[in-house]
C-alpha atoms as a PDB file:
ATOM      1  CA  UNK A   1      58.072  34.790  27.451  1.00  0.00           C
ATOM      2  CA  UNK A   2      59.085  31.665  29.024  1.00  0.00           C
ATOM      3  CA  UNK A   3      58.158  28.273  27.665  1.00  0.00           C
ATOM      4  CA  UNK A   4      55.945  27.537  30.893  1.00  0.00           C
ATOM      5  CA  UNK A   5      54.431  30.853  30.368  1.00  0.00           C
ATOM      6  CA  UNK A   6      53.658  29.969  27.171  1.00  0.00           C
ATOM      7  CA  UNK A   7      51.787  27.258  27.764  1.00  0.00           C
ATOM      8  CA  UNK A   8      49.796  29.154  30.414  1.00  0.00           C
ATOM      9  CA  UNK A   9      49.021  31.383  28.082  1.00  0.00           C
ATOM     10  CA  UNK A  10      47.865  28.932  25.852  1.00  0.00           C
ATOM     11  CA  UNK A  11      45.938  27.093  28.406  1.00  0.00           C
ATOM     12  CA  UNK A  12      44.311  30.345  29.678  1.00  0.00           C
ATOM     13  CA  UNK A  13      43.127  31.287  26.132  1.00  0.00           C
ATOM     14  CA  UNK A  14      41.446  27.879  25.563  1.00  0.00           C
ATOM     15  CA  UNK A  15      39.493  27.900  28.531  1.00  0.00           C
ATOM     16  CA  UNK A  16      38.224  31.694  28.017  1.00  0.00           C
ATOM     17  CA  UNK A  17      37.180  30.743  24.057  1.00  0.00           C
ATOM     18  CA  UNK A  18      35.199  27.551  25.485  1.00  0.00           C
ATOM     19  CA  UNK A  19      33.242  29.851  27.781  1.00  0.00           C
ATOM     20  CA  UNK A  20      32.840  33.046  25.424  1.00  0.00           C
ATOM     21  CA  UNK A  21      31.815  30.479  22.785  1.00  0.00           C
ATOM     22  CA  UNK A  22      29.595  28.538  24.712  1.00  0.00           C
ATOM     23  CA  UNK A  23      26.002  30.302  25.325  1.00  0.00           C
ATOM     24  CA  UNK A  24      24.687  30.231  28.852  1.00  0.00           C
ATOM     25  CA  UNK A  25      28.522  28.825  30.240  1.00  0.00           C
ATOM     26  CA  UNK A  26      29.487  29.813  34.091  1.00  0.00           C
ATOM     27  CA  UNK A  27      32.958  28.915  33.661  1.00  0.00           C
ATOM     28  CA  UNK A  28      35.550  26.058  32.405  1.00  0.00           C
ATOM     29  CA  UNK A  29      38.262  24.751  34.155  1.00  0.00           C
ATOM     30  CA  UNK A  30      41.086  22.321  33.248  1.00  0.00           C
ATOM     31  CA  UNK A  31      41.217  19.563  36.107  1.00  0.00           C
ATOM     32  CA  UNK A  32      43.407  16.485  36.987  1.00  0.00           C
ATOM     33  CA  UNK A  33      41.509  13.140  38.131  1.00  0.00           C
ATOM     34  CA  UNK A  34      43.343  13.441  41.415  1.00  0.00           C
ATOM     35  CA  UNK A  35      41.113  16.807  42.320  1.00  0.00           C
ATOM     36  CA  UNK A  36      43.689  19.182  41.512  1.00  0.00           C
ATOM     37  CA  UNK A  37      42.561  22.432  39.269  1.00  0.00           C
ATOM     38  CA  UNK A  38      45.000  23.476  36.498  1.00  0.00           C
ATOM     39  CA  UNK A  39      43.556  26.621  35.528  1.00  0.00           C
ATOM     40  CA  UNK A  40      39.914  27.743  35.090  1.00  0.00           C
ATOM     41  CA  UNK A  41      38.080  30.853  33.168  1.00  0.00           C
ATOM     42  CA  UNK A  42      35.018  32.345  34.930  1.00  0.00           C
ATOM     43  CA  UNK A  43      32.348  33.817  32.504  1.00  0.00           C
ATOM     44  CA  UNK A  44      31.694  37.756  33.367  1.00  0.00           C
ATOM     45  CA  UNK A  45      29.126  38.102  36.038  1.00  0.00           C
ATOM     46  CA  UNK A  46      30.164  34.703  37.152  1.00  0.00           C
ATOM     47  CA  UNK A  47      33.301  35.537  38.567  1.00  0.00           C
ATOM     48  CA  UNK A  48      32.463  34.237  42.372  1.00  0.00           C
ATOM     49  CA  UNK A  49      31.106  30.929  41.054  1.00  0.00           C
ATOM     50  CA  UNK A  50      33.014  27.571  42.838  1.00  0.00           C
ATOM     51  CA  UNK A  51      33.707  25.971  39.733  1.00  0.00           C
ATOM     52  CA  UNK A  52      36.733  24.485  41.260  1.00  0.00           C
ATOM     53  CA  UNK A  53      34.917  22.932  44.066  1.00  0.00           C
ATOM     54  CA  UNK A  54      32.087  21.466  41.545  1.00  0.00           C
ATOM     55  CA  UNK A  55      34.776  19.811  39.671  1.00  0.00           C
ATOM     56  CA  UNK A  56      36.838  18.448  42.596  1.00  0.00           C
ATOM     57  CA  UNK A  57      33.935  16.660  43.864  1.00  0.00           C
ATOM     58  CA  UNK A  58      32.650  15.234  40.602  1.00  0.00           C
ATOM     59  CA  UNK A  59      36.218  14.321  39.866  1.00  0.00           C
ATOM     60  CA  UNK A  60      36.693  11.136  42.521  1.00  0.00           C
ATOM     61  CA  UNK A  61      32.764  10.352  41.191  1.00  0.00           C
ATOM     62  CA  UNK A  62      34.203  10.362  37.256  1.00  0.00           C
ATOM     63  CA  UNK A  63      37.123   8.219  38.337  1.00  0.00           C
ATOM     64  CA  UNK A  64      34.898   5.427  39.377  1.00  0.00           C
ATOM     65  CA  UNK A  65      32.606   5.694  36.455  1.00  0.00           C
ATOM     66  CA  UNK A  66      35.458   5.299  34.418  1.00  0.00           C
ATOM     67  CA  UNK A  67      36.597   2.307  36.048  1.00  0.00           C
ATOM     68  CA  UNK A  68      32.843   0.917  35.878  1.00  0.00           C
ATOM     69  CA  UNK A  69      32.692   1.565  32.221  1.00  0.00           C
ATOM     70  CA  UNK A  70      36.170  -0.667  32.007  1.00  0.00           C
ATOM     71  CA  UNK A  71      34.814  -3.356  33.867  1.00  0.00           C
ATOM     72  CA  UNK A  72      31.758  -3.841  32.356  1.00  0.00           C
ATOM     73  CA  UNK A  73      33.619  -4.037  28.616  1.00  0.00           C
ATOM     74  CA  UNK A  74      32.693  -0.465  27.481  1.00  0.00           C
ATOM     75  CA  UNK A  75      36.308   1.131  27.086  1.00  0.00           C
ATOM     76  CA  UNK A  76      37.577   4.412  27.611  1.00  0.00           C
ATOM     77  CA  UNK A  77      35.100   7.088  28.582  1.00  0.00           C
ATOM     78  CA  UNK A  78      35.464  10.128  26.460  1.00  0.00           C
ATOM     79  CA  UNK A  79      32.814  12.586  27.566  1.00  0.00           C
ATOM     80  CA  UNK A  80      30.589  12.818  30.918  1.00  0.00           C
ATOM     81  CA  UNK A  81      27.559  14.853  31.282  1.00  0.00           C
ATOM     82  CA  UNK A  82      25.436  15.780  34.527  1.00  0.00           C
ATOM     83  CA  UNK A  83      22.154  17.505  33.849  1.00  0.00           C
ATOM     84  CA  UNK A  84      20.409  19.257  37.169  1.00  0.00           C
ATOM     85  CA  UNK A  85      17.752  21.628  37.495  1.00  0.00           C
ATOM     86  CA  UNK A  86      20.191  24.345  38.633  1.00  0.00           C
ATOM     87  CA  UNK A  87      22.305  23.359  35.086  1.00  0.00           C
ATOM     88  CA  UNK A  88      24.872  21.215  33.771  1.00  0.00           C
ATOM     89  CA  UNK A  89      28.156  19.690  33.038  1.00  0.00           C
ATOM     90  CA  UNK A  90      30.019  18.867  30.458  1.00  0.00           C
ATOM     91  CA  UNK A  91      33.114  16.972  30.749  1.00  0.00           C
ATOM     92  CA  UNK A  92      35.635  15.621  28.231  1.00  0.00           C
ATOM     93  CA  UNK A  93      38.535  13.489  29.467  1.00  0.00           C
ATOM     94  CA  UNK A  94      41.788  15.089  28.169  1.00  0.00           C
ATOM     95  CA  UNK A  95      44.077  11.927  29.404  1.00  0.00           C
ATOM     96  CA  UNK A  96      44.413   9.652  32.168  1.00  0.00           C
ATOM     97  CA  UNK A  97      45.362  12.047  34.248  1.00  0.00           C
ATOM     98  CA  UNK A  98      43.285  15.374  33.160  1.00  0.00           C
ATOM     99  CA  UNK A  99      39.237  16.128  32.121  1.00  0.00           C
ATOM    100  CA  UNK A 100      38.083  19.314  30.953  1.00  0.00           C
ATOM    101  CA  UNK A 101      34.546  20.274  31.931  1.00  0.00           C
ATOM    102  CA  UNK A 102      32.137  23.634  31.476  1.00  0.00           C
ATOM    103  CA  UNK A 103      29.674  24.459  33.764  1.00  0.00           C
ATOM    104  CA  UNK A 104      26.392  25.885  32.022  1.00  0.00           C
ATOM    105  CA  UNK A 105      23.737  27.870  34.393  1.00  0.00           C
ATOM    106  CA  UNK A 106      21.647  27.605  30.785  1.00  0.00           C
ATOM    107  CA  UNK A 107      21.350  24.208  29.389  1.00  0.00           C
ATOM    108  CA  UNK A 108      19.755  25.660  26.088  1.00  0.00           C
ATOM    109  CA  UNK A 109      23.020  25.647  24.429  1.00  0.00           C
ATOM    110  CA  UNK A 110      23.830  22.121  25.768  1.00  0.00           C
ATOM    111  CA  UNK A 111      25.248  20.953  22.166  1.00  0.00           C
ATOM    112  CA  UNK A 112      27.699  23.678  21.399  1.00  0.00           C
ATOM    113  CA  UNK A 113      28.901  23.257  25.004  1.00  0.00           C
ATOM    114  CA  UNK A 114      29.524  19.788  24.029  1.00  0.00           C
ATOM    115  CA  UNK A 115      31.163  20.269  20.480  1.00  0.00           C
ATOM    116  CA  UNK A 116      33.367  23.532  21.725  1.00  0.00           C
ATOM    117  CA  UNK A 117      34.729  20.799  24.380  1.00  0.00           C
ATOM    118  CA  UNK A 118      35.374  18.663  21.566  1.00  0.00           C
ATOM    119  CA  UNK A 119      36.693  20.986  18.987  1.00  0.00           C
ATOM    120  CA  UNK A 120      39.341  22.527  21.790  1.00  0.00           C
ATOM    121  CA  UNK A 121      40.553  18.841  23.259  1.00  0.00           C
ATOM    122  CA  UNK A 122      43.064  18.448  20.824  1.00  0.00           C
ATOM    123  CA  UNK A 123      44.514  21.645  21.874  1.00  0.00           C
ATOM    124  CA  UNK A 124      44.247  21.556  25.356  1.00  0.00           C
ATOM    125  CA  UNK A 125      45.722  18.050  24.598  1.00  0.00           C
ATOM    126  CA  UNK A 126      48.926  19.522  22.864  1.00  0.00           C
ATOM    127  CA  UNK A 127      49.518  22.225  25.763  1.00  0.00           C
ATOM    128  CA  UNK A 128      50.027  19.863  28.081  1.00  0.00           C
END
């Protein structure tokens, strides 16, 4: 296996133990701040879910609340979350460049969506 493919792997593997770890998750995905998915793991049943489209669009909204956030003295944002009726999502800025987020269609298990974000950033971190 190729180095590249390695780091797929990896990638792939973190994505599917946030989601299979994470009660009530519809999916993760790995995104850059310029709108571009990485790689994203669809939760069984949820497989036609437009995870990649959800993220795109809150990605340009994240970049300017990051830049708020700097202006008004805050620092660095580390995690975003958006709660709806329909559900929620979780975010955790990898870098400058990428943000990992999981989309939950059950918000009961809202914490351990948040800490299995946490708990896999270094990771995600180091793959890439």
């Amino acid at each position: 296996m190729g180095a590249v493919q390695g780091i797929l792997v990896m990638l792939a593997d973190s994505l599917r133990k946030i989601v299979e770890d994470t009660p009530g998750a519809t999916g993760a995905i790995l995104m850059g701040f310029d709108g571009i998915a990485v790689m994203q793991h669809l939760a069984k049943g949820h497989e036609k879910t437009d995870i990649e489209s959800l993220a795109m669009e809150f990605s340009f909204r994240f970049i300017e609340l990051r830049k708020a956030a700097l202006s008004l003295e805050m620092g660095e944002i580390n995690d975003i979350t958006i709660k709806a009726e329909a559900g929620s999502v979780l975010c955790r800025v990898l870098s400058e460049e990428y943000f990992v987020a999981v989309v939950l269609h059950d918000s009961a298990h809202f914490g351990k969506g948040r800490w299995m974000l946490r708990s896999c950033a270094d990771e995600l971190i180091a793959e890439l």
